[in-house]
PDB file of N, CA and C in Angstrom:
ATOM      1  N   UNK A   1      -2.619   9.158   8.473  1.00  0.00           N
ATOM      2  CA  UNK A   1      -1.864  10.311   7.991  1.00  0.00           C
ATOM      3  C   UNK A   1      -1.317   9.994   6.600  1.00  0.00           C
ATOM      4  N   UNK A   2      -1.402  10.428   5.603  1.00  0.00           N
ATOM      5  CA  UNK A   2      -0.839  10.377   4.277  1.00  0.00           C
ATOM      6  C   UNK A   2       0.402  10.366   4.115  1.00  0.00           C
ATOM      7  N   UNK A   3       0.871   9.445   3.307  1.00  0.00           N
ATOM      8  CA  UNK A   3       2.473   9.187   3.157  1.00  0.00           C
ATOM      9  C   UNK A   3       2.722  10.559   2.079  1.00  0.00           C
ATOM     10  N   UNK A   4       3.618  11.695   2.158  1.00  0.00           N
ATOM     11  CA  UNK A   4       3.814  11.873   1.153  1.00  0.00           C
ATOM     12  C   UNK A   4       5.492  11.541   0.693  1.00  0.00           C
ATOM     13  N   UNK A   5       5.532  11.679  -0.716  1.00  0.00           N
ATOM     14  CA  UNK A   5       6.616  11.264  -1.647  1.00  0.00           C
ATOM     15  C   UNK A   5       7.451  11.842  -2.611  1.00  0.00           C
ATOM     16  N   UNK A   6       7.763  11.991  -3.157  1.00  0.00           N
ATOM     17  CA  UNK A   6       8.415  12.533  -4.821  1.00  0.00           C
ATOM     18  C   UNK A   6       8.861  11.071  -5.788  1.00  0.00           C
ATOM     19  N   UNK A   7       8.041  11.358  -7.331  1.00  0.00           N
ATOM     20  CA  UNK A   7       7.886  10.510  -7.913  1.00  0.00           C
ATOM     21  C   UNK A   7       8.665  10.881  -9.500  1.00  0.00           C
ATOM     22  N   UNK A   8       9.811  10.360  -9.842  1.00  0.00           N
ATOM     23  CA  UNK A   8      10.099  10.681 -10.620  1.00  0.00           C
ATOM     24  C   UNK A   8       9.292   9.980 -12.103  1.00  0.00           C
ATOM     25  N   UNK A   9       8.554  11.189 -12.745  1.00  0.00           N
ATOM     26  CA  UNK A   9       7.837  11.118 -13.672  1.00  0.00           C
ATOM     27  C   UNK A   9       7.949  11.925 -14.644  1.00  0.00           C
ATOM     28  N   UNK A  10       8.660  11.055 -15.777  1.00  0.00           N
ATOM     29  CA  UNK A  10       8.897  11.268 -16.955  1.00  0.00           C
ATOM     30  C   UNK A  10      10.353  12.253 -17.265  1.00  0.00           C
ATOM     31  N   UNK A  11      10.817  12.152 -16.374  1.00  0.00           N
ATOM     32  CA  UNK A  11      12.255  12.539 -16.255  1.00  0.00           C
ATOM     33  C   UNK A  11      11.850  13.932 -15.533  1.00  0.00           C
ATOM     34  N   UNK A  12      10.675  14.530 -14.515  1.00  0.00           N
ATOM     35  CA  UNK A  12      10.630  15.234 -13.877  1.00  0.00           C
ATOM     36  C   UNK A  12       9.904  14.558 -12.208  1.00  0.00           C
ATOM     37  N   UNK A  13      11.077  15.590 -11.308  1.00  0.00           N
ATOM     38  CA  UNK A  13      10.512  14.872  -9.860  1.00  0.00           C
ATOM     39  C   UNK A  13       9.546  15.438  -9.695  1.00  0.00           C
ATOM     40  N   UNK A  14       7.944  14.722  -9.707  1.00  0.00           N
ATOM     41  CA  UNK A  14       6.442  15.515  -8.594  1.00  0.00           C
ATOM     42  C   UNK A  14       6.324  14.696  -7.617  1.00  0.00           C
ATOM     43  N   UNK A  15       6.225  15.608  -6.690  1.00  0.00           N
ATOM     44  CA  UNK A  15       5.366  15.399  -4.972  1.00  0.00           C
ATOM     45  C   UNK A  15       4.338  14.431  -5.652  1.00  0.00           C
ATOM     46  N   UNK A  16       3.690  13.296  -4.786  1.00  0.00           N
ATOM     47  CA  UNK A  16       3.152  12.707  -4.634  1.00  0.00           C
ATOM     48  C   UNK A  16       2.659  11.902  -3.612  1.00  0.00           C
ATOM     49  N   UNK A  17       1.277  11.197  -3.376  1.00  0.00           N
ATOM     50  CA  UNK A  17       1.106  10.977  -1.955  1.00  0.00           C
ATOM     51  C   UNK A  17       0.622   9.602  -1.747  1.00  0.00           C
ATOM     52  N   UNK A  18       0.265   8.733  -1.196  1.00  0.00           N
ATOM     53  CA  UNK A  18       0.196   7.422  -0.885  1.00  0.00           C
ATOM     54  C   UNK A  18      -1.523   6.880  -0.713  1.00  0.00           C
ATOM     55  N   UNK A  19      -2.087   7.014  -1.298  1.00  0.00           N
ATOM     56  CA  UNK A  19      -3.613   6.868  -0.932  1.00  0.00           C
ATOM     57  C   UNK A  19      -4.396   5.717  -0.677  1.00  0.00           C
ATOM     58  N   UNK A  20      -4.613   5.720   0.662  1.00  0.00           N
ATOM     59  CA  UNK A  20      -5.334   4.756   0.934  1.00  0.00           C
ATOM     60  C   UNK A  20      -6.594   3.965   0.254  1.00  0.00           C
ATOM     61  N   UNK A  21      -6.915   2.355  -0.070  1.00  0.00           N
ATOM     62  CA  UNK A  21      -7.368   2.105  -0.946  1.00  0.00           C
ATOM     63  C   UNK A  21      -8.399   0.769  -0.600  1.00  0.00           C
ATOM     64  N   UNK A  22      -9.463   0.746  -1.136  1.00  0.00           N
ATOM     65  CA  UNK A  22     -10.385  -0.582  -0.653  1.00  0.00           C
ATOM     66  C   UNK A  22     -10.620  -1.250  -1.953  1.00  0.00           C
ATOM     67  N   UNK A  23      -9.988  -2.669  -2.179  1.00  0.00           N
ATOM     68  CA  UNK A  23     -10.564  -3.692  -3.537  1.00  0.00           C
ATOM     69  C   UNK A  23     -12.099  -3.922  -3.372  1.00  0.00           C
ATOM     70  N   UNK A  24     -12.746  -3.647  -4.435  1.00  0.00           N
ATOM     71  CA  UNK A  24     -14.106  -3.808  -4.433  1.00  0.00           C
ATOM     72  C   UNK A  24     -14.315  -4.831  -5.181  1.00  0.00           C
ATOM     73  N   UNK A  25     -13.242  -5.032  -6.087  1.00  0.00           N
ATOM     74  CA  UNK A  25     -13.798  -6.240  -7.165  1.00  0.00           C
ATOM     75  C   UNK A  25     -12.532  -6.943  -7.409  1.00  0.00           C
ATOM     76  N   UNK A  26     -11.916  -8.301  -7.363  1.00  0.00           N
ATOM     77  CA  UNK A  26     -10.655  -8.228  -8.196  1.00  0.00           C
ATOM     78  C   UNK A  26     -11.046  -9.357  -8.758  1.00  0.00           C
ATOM     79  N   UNK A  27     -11.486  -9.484 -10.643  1.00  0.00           N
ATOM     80  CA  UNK A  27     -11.595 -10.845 -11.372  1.00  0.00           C
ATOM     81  C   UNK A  27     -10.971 -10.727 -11.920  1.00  0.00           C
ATOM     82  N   UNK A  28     -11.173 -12.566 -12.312  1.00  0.00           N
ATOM     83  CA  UNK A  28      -9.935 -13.321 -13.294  1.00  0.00           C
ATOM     84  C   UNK A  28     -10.771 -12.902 -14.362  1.00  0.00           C
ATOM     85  N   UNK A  29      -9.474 -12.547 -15.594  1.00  0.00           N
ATOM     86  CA  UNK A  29      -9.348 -12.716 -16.864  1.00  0.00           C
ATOM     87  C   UNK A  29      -9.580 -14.238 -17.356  1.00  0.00           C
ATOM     88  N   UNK A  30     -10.247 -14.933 -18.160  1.00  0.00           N
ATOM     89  CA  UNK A  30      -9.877 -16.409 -18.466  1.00  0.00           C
ATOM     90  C   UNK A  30      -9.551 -16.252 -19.783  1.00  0.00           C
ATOM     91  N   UNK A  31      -8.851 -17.023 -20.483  1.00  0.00           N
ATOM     92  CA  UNK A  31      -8.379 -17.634 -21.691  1.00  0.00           C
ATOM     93  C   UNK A  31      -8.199 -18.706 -22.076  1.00  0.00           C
ATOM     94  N   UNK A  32      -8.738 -18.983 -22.974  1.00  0.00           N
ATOM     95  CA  UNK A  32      -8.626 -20.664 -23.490  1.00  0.00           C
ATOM     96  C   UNK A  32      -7.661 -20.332 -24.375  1.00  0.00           C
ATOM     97  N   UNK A  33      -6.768 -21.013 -24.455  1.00  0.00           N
ATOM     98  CA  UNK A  33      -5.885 -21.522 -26.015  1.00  0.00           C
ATOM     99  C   UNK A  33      -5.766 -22.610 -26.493  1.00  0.00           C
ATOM    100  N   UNK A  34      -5.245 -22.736 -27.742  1.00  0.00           N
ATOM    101  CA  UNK A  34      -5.564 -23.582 -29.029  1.00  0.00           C
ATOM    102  C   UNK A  34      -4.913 -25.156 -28.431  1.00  0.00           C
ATOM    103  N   UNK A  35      -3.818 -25.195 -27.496  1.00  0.00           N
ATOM    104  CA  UNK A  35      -3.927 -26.456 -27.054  1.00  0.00           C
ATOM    105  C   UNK A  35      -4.963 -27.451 -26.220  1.00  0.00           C
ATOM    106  N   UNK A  36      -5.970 -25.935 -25.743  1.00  0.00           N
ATOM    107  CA  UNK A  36      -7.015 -26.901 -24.782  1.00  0.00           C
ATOM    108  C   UNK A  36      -6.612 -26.380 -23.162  1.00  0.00           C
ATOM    109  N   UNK A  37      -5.279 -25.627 -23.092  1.00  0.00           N
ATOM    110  CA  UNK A  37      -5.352 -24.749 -21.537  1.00  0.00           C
ATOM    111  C   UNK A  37      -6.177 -23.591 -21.529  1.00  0.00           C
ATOM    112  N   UNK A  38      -6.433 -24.096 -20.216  1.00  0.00           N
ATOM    113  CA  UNK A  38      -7.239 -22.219 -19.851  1.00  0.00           C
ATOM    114  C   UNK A  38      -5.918 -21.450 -19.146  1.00  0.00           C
ATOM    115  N   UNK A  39      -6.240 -20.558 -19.552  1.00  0.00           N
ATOM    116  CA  UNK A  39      -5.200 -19.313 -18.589  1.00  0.00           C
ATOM    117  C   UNK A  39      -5.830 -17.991 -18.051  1.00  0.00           C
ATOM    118  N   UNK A  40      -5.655 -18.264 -16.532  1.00  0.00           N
ATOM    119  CA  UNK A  40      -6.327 -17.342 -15.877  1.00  0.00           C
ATOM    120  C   UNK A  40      -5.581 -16.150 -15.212  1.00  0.00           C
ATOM    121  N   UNK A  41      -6.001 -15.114 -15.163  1.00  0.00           N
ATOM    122  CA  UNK A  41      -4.727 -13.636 -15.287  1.00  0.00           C
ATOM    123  C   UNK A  41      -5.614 -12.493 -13.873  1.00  0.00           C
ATOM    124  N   UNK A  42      -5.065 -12.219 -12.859  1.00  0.00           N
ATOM    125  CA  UNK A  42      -5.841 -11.088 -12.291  1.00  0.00           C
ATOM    126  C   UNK A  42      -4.681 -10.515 -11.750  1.00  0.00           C
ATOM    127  N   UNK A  43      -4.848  -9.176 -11.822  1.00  0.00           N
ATOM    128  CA  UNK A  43      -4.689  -7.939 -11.273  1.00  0.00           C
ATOM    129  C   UNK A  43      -4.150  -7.742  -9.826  1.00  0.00           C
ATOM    130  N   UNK A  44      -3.553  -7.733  -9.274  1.00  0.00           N
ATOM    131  CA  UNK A  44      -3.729  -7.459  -7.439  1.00  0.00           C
ATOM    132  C   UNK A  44      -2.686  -6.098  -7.583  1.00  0.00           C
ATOM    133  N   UNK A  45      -3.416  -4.703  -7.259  1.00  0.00           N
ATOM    134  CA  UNK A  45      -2.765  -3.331  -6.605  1.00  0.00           C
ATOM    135  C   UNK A  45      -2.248  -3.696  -4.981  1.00  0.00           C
ATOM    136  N   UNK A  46      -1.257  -3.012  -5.032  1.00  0.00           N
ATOM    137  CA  UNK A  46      -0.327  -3.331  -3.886  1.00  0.00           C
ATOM    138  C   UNK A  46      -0.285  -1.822  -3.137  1.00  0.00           C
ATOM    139  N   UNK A  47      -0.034  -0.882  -3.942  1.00  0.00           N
ATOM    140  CA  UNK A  47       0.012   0.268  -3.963  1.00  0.00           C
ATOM    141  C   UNK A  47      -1.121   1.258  -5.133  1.00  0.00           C
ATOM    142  N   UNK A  48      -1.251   2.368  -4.090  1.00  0.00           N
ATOM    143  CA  UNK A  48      -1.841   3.467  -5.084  1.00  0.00           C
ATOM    144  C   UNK A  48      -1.021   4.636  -4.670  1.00  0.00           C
ATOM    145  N   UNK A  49      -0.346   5.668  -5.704  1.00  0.00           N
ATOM    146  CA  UNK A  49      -0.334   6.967  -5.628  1.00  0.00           C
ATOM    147  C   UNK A  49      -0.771   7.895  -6.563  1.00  0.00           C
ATOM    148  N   UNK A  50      -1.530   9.129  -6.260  1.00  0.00           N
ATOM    149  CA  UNK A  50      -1.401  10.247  -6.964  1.00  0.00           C
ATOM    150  C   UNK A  50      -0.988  11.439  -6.891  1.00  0.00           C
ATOM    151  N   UNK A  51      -0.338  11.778  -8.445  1.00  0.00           N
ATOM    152  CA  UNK A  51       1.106  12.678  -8.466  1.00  0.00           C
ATOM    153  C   UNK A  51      -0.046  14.217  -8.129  1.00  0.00           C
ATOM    154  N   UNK A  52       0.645  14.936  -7.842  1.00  0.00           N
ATOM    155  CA  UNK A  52       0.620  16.287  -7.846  1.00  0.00           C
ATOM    156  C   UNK A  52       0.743  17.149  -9.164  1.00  0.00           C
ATOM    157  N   UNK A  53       0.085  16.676  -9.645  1.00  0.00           N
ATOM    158  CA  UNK A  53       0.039  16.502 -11.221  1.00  0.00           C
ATOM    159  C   UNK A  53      -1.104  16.439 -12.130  1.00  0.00           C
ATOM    160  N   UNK A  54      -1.616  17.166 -13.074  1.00  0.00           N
ATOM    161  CA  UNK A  54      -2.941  16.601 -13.667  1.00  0.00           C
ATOM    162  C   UNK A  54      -2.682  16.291 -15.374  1.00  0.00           C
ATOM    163  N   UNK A  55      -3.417  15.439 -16.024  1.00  0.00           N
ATOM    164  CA  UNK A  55      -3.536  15.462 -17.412  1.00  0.00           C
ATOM    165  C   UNK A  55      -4.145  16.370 -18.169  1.00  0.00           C
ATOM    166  N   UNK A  56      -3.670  16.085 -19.666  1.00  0.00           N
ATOM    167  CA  UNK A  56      -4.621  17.147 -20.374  1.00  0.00           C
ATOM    168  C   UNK A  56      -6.037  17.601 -19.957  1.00  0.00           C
ATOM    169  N   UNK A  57      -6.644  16.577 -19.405  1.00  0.00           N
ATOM    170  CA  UNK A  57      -7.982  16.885 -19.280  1.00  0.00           C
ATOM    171  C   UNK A  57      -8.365  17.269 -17.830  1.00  0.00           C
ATOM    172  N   UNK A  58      -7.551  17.990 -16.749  1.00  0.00           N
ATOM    173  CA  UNK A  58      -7.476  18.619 -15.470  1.00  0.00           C
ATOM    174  C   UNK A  58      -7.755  17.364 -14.334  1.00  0.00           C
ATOM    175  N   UNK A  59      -7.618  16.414 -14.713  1.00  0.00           N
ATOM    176  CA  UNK A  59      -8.003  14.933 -13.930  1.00  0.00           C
ATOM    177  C   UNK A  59      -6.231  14.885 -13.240  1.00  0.00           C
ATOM    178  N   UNK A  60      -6.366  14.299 -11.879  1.00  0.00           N
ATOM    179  CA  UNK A  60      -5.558  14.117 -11.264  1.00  0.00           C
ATOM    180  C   UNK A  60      -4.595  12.511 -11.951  1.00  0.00           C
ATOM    181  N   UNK A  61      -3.497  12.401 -11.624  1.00  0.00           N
ATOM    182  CA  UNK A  61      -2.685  11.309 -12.312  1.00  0.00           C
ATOM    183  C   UNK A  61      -2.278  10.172 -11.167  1.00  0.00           C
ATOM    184  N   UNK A  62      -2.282   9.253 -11.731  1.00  0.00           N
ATOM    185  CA  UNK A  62      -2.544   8.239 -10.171  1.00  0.00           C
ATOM    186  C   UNK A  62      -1.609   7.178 -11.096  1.00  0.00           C
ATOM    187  N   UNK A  63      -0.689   6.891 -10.187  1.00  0.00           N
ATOM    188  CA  UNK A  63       0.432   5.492 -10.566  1.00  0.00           C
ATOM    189  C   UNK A  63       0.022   4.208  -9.848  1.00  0.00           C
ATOM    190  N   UNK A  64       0.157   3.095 -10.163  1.00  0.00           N
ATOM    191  CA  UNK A  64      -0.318   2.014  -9.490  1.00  0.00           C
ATOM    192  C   UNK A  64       0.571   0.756  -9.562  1.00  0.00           C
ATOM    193  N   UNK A  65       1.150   0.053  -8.144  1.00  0.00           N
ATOM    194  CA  UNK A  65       1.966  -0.682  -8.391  1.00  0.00           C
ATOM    195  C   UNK A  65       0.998  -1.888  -8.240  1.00  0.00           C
ATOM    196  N   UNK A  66       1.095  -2.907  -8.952  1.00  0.00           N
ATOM    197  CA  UNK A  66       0.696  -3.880  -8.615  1.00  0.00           C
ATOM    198  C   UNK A  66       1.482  -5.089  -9.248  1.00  0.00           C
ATOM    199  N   UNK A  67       0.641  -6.856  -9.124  1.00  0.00           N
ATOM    200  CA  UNK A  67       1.536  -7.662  -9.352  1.00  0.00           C
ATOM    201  C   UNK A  67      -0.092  -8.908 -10.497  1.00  0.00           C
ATOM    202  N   UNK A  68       1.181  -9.253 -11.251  1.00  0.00           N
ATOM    203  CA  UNK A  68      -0.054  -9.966 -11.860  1.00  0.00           C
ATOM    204  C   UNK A  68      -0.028 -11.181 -11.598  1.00  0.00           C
ATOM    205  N   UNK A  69      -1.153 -11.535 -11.228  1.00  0.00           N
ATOM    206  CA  UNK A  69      -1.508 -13.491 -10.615  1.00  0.00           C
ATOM    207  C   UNK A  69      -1.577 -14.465 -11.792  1.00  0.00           C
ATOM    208  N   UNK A  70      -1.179 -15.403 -12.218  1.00  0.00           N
ATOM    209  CA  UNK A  70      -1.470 -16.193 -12.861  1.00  0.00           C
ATOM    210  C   UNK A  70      -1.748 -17.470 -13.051  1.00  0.00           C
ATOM    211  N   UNK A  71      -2.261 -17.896 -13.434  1.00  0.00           N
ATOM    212  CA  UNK A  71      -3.438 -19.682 -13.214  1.00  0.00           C
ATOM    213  C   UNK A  71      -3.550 -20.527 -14.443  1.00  0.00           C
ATOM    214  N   UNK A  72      -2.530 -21.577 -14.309  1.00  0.00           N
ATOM    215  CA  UNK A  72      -3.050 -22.930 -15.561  1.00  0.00           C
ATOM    216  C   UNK A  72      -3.432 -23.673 -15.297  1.00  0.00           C
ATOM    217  N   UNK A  73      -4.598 -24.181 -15.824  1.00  0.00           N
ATOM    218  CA  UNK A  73      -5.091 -25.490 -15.844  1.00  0.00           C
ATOM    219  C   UNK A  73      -4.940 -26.124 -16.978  1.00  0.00           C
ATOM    220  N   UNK A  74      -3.996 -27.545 -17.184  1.00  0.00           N
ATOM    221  CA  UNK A  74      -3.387 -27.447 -18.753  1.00  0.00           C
ATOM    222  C   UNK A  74      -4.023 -29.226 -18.599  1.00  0.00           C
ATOM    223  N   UNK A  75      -4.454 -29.209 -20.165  1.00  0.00           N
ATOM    224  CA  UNK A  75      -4.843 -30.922 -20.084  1.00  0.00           C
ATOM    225  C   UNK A  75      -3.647 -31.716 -19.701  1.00  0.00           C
ATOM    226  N   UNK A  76      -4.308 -33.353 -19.129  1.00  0.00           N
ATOM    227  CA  UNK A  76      -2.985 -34.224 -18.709  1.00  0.00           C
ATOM    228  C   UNK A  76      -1.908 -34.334 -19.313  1.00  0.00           C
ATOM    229  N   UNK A  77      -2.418 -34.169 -20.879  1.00  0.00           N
ATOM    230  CA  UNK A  77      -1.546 -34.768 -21.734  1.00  0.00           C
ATOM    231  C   UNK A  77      -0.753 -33.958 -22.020  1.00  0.00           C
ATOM    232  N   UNK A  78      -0.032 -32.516 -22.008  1.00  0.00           N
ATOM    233  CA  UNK A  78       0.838 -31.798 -21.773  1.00  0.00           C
ATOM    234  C   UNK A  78       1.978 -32.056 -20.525  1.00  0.00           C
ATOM    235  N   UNK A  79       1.107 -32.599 -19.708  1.00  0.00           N
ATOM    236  CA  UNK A  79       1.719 -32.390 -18.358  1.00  0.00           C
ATOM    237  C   UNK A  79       3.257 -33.749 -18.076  1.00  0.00           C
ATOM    238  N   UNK A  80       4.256 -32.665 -18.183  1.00  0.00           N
ATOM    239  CA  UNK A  80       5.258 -33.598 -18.136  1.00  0.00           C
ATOM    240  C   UNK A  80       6.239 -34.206 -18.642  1.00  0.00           C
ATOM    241  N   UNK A  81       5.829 -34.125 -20.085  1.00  0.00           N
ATOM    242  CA  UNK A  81       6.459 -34.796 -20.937  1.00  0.00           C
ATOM    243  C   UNK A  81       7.195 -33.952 -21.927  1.00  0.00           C
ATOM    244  N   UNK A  82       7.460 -33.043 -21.306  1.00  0.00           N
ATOM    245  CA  UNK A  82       8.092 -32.017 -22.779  1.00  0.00           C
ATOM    246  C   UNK A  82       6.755 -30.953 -23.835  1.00  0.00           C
ATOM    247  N   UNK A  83       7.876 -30.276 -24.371  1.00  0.00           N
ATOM    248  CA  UNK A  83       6.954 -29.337 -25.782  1.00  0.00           C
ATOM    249  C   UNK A  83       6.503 -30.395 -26.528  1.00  0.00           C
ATOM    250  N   UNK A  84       5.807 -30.268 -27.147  1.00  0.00           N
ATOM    251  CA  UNK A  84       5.039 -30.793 -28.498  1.00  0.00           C
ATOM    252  C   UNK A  84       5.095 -30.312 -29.224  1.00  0.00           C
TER     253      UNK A  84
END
């Protein structure tokens, strides 16, 4: 059964509803930086809703809570001893 809600958006309250949701894909971002760490970044949705609401372009508006994961793998020689 669909949760519904009211979502205050953009300083107006819309109805909104709770939509059930399946991860099909969730990858890491990687990044190397200039010290020699990689930094790895993904995505995880916790929640989906869409408002009762559409954009300029008649497309429905969908809010998304999620949380971001994050991953270092930093050379030894960082590890421990203070900034450099």
């Amino acid at each position: 059964m669909p949760k519904k809600t009211t979502i205050n958006f953009g300083g107006e309250m819309v109805p909104a509803e709770e939509m059930d949701y399946e991860p099909l894909r969730e990858t890491w971002n990687e990044y190397r930086v200039a010290d020699g760490s990689l930094l790895r970044l993904k995505v995880v949705v916790s929640k989906i809703l869409r408002l009762e609401k559409r954009n300029e372009q008649g497309e429905p508006i969908y809010l998304i809570n999620s949380t971001n994961v994050v991953s270092a793998t930093v050379p030894p020689e960082l590890m421990g001893g203070g900034w450099k």
